[in-house]
Protein backbone atom coordinates (compact mmCIF):
# COMPACT_ATOMS: atom_id res chain seq x y z
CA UNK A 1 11.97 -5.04 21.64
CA UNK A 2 11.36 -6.27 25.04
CA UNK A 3 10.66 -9.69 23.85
CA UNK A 4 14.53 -9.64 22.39
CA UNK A 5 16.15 -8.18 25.43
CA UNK A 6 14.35 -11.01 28.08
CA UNK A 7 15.68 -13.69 25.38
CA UNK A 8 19.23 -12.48 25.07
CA UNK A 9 19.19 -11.75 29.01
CA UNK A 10 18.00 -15.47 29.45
CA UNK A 11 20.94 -16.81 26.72
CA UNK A 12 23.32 -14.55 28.76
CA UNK A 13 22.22 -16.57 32.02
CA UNK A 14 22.58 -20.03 30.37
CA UNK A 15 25.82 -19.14 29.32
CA UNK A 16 26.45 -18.66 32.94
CA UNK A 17 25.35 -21.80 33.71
CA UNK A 18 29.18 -23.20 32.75
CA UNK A 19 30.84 -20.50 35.24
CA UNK A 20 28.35 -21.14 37.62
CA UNK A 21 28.72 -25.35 37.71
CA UNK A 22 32.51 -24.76 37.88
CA UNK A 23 33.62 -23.72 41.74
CA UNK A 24 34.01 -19.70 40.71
CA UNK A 25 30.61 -19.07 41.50
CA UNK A 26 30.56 -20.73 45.22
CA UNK A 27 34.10 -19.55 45.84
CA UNK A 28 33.44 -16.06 44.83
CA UNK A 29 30.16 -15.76 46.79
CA UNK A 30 27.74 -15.20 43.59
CA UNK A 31 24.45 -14.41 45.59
CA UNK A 32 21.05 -14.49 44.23
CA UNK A 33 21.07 -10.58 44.19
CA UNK A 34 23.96 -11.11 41.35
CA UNK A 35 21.84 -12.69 38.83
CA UNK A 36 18.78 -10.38 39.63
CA UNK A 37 20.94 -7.65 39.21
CA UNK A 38 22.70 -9.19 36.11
CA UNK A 39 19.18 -10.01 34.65
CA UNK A 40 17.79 -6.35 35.53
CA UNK A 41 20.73 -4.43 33.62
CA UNK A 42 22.86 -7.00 31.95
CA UNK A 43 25.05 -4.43 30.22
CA UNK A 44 26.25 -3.61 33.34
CA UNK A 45 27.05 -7.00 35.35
CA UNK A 46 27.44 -7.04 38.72
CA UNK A 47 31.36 -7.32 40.28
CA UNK A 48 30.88 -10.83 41.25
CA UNK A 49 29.56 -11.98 37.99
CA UNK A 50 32.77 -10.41 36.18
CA UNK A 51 34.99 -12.56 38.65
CA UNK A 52 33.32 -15.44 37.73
CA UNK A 53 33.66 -15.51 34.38
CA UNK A 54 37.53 -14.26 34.80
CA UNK A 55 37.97 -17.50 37.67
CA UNK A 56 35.86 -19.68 34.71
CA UNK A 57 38.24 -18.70 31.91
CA UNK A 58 41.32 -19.28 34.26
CA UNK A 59 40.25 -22.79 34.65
CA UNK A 60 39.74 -23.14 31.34
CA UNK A 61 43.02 -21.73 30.09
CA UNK A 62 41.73 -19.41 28.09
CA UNK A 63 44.24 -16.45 28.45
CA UNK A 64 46.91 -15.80 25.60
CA UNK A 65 50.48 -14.88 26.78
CA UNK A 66 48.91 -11.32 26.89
CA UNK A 67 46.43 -11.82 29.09
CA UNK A 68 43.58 -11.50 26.85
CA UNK A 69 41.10 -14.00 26.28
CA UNK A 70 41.51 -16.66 23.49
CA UNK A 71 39.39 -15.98 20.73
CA UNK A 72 38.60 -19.77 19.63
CA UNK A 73 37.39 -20.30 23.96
CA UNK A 74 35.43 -17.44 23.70
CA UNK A 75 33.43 -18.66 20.84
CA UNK A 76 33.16 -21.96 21.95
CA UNK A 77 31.93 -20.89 25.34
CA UNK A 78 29.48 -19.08 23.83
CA UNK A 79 28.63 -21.43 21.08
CA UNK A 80 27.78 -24.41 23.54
CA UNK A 81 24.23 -23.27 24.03
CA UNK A 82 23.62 -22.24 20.40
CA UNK A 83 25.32 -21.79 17.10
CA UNK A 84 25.71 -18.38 15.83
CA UNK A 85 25.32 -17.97 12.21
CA UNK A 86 28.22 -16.63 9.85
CA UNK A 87 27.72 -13.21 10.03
CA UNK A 88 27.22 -13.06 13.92
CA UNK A 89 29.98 -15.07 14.22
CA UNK A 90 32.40 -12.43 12.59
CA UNK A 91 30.61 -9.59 14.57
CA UNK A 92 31.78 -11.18 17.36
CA UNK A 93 35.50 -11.56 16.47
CA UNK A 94 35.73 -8.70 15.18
CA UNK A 95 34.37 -6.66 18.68
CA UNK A 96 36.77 -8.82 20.50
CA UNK A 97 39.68 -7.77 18.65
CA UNK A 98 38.51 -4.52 18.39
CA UNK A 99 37.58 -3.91 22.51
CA UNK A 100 39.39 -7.19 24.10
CA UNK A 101 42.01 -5.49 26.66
CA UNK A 102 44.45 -7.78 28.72
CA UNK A 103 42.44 -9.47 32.04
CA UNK A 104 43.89 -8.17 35.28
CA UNK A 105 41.01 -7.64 37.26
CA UNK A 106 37.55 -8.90 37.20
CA UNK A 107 36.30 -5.69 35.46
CA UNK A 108 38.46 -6.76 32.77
CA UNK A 109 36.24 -8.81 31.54
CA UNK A 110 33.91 -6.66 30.62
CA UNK A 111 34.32 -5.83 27.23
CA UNK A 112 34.63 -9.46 26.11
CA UNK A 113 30.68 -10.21 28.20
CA UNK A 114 29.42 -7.05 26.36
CA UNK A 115 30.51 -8.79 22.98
CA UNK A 116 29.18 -11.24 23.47
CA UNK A 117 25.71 -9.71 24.66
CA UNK A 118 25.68 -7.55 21.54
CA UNK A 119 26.38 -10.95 19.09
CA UNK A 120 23.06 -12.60 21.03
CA UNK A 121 21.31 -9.51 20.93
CA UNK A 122 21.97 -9.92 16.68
CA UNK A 123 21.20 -13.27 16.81
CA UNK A 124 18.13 -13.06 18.32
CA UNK A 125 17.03 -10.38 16.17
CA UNK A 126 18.54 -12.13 13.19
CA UNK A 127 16.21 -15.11 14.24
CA UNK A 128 12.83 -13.53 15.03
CA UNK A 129 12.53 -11.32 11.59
């Protein structure tokens, strides 16, 4: 079980990689202490870590009228660093319709990173059996 949670911790922080490259991640400060703290309890990201992915999908345009994040970004963000399968996939969509609120603030965001850590969490567990 531990094996699963240090891969889907180490997907979550390649996925960060793309917030991280973009200037969110200077301009907001992200210290090392972040990611150690992200990688220590990643269902429960740090502040600064939320704000960079909200300043990430901002530049990316990847807010509906609403103010919640565009499904087909989302997935595409997330599917840069590895395909999810079918099934997955749907998991996914379906927790962001279900638990995607409108992004005002960087905790926000929040929902839409846990969705995504519980689709790599199933992925990873899909893979491995």
């Amino acid at each position: 079980m531990n094996s699963h949670r240090n891969l889907v911790i180490f997907a979550l922080l390649l996925a960060c990689v793309g917030a991280a490259k973009s200037d969110c991640s200077s301009n907001l400060h992200v210290t090392k202490s972040d990611w150690e703290n992200l990688e220590k309890d990643s269902a429960n990201p740090p502040e600064a870590i939320l704000c960079m992915y909200k300043c990430y999908y901002e530049q990316q345009r990847a807010f509906n009228e609403d103010k919640t994040v565009k499904l087909d970004k989302l997935l595409k963000g997330v599917e840069v660093r590895k395909t999810l399968d079918d099934v997955t996939r749907e998991e996914l969509k379906e927790c962001v319709k279900r638990d995607g609120i409108p992004v005002n603030e960087c905790a926000d965001i929040k929902p839409y990173f846990l969705c995504i850590l519980k689709a790599q969490i199933k992925q990873v567990k899909t893979e491995s059996s």
